[in-house]
Protein backbone atom coordinates (compact mmCIF):
# COMPACT_ATOMS: atom_id res chain seq x y z
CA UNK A 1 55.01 -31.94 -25.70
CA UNK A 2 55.69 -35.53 -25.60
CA UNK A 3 59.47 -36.81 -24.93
CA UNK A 4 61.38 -38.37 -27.88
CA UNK A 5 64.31 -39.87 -26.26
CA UNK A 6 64.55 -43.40 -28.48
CA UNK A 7 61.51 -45.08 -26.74
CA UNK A 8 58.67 -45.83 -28.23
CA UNK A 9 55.52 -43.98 -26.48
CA UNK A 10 53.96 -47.34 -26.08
CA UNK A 11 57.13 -48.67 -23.63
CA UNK A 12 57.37 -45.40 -22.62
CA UNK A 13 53.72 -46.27 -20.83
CA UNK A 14 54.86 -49.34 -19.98
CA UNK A 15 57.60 -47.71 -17.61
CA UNK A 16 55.55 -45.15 -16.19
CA UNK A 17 52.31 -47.62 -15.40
CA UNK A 18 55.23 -49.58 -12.79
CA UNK A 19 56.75 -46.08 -11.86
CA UNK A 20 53.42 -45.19 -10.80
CA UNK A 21 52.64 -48.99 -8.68
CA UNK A 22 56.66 -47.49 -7.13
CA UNK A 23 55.23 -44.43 -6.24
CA UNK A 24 51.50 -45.88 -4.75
CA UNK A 25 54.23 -48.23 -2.55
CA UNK A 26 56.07 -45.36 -1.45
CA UNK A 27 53.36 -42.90 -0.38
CA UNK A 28 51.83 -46.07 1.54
CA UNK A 29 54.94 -46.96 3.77
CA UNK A 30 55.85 -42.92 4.28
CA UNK A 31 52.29 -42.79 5.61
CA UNK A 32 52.62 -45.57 7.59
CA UNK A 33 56.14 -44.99 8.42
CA UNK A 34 54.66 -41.00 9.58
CA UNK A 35 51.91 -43.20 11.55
CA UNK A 36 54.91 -45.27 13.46
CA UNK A 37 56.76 -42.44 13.98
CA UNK A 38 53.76 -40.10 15.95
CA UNK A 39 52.69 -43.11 17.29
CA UNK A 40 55.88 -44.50 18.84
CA UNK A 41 55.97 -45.61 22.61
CA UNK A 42 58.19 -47.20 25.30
CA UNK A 43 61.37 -47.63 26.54
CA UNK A 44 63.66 -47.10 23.02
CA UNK A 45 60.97 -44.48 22.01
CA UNK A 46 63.30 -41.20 21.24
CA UNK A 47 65.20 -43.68 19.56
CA UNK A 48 63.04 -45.13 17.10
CA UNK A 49 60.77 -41.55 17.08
CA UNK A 50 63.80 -39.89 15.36
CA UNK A 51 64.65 -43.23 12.69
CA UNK A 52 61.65 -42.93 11.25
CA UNK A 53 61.57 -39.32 11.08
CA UNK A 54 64.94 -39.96 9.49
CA UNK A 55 63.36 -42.64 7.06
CA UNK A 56 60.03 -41.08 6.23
CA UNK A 57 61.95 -37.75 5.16
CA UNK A 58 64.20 -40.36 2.21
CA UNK A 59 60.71 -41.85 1.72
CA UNK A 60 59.40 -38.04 1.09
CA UNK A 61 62.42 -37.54 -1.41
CA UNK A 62 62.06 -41.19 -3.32
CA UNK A 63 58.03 -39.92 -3.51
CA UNK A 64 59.59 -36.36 -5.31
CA UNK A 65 62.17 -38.36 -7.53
CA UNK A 66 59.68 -40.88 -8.67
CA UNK A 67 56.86 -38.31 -9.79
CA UNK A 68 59.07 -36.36 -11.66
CA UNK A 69 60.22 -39.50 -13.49
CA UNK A 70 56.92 -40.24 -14.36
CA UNK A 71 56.23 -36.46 -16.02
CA UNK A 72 59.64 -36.67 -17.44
CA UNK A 73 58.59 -39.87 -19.42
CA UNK A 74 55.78 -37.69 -20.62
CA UNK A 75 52.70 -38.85 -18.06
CA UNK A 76 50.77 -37.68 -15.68
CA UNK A 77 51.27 -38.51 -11.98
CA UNK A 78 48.56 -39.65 -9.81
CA UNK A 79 48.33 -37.58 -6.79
CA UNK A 80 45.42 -38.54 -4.32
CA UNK A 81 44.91 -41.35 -1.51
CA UNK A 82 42.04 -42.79 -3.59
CA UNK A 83 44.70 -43.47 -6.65
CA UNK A 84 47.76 -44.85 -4.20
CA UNK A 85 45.29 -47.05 -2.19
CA UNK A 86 44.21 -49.00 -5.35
CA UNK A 87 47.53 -49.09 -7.11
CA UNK A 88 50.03 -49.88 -3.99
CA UNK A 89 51.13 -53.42 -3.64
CA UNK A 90 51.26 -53.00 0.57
CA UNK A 91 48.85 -53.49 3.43
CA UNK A 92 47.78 -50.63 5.52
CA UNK A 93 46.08 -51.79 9.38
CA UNK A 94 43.76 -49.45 9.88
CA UNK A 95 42.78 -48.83 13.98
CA UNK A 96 46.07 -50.87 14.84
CA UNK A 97 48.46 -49.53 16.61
CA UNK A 98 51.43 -52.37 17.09
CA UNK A 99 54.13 -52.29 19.70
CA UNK A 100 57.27 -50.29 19.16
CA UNK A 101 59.01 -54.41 17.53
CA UNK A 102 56.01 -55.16 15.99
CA UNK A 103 56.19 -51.54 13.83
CA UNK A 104 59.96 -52.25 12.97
CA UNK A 105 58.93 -55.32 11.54
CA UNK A 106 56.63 -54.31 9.81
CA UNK A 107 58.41 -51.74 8.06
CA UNK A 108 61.04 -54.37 7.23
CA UNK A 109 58.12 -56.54 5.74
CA UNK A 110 57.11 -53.86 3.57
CA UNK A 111 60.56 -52.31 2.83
CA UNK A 112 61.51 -56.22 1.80
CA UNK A 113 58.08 -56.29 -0.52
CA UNK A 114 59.41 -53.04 -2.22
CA UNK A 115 62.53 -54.33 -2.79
CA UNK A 116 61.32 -57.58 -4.50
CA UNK A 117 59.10 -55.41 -6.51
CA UNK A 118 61.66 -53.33 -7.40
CA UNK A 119 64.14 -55.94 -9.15
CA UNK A 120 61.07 -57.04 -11.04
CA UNK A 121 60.43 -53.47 -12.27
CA UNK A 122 64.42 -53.33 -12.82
CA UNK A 123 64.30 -56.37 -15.29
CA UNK A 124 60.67 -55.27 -16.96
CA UNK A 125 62.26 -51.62 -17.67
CA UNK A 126 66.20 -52.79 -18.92
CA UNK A 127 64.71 -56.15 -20.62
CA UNK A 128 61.57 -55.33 -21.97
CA UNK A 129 61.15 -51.70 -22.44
CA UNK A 130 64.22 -50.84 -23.23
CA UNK A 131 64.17 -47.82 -20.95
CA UNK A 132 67.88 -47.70 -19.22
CA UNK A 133 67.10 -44.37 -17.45
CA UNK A 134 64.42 -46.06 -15.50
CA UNK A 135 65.96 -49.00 -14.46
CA UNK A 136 68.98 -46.82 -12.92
CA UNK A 137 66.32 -44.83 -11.32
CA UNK A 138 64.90 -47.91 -9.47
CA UNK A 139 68.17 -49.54 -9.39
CA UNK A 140 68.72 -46.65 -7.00
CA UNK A 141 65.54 -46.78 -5.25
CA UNK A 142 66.49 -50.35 -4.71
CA UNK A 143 69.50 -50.06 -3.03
CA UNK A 144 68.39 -46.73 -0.72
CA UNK A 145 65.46 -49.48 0.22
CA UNK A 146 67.67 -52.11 0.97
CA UNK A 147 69.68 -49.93 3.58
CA UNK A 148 66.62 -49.38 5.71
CA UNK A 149 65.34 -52.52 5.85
CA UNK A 150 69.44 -53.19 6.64
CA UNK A 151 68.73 -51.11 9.47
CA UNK A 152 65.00 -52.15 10.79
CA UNK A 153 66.41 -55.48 10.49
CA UNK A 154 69.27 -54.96 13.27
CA UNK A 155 66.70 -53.52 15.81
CA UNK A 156 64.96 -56.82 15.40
CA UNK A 157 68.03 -59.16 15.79
């Protein structure tokens, strides 16, 4: 049954096609944050092996929260590594393996790239589709991202 909660289906679409580009962006940095975090070496390494298991786990919940917004706008979420690799808006690195500074910035890089995506979304959502719920939604996702890259960004100070 499709949702009828004052938008029209067509906007409707419109929020869930960026909701879904969110949610390719977020399964790509968990995985590479998950990569970071197993692959982690050197002198701060219980340290930084315990952040990101501390920031993969929000990733896993901001991956959960965004799905379900999807399906609650009345899609269908994409759900395999074929889908998120086309859709996402990050770089993966293959066969590299960076140094323990090199992965924080990284992260930061990316975390940064979601967040300017984000505020883009944020306007396209409020201004355009006329879809308030969503643009709280990322609004939130926004400022969650902005605390981590808060924090990557003091490691690299």
């Amino acid at each position: 049954m499709k949702p009828h909660i004052g938008i029209p289906e067509k906007k409707l679409h419109a929020s869930t096609d960026l909701l879904t580009i969110v949610l390719a962006d977020q399964v790509t940095l968990y995985t590479k944050t998950r990569k970071f975090h197993w692959n982690v070496s050197g002198e701060s390494f219980m340290e930084l092996h315990k952040l990101f298991e501390q920031q993969y786990s929000l990733l896993e919940s901001f991956i959960d929260e965004t799905a379900e917004r999807i399906s609650k706008l009345g899609s269908k979420t994409v759900g395999t590594m074929a889908e998120f690799s086309k859709l996402t808006t990050l770089k993966e690195h293959p066969n590299k393996y960076p140094s323990s500074k090199d992965m924080l910035k990284e992260l930061l890089d990316d975390h940064e790239t979601v967040i300017i995506s984000l505020r883009k979304h944020i306007d396209k959502c409020a201004d355009k589709n006329h879809d308030a719920g969503t643009a709280d939604f990322l609004t939130g996702l926004l400022v969650q991202h902005e605390t981590i890259a808060w924090t990557l960004r003091r490691y690299l100070i």
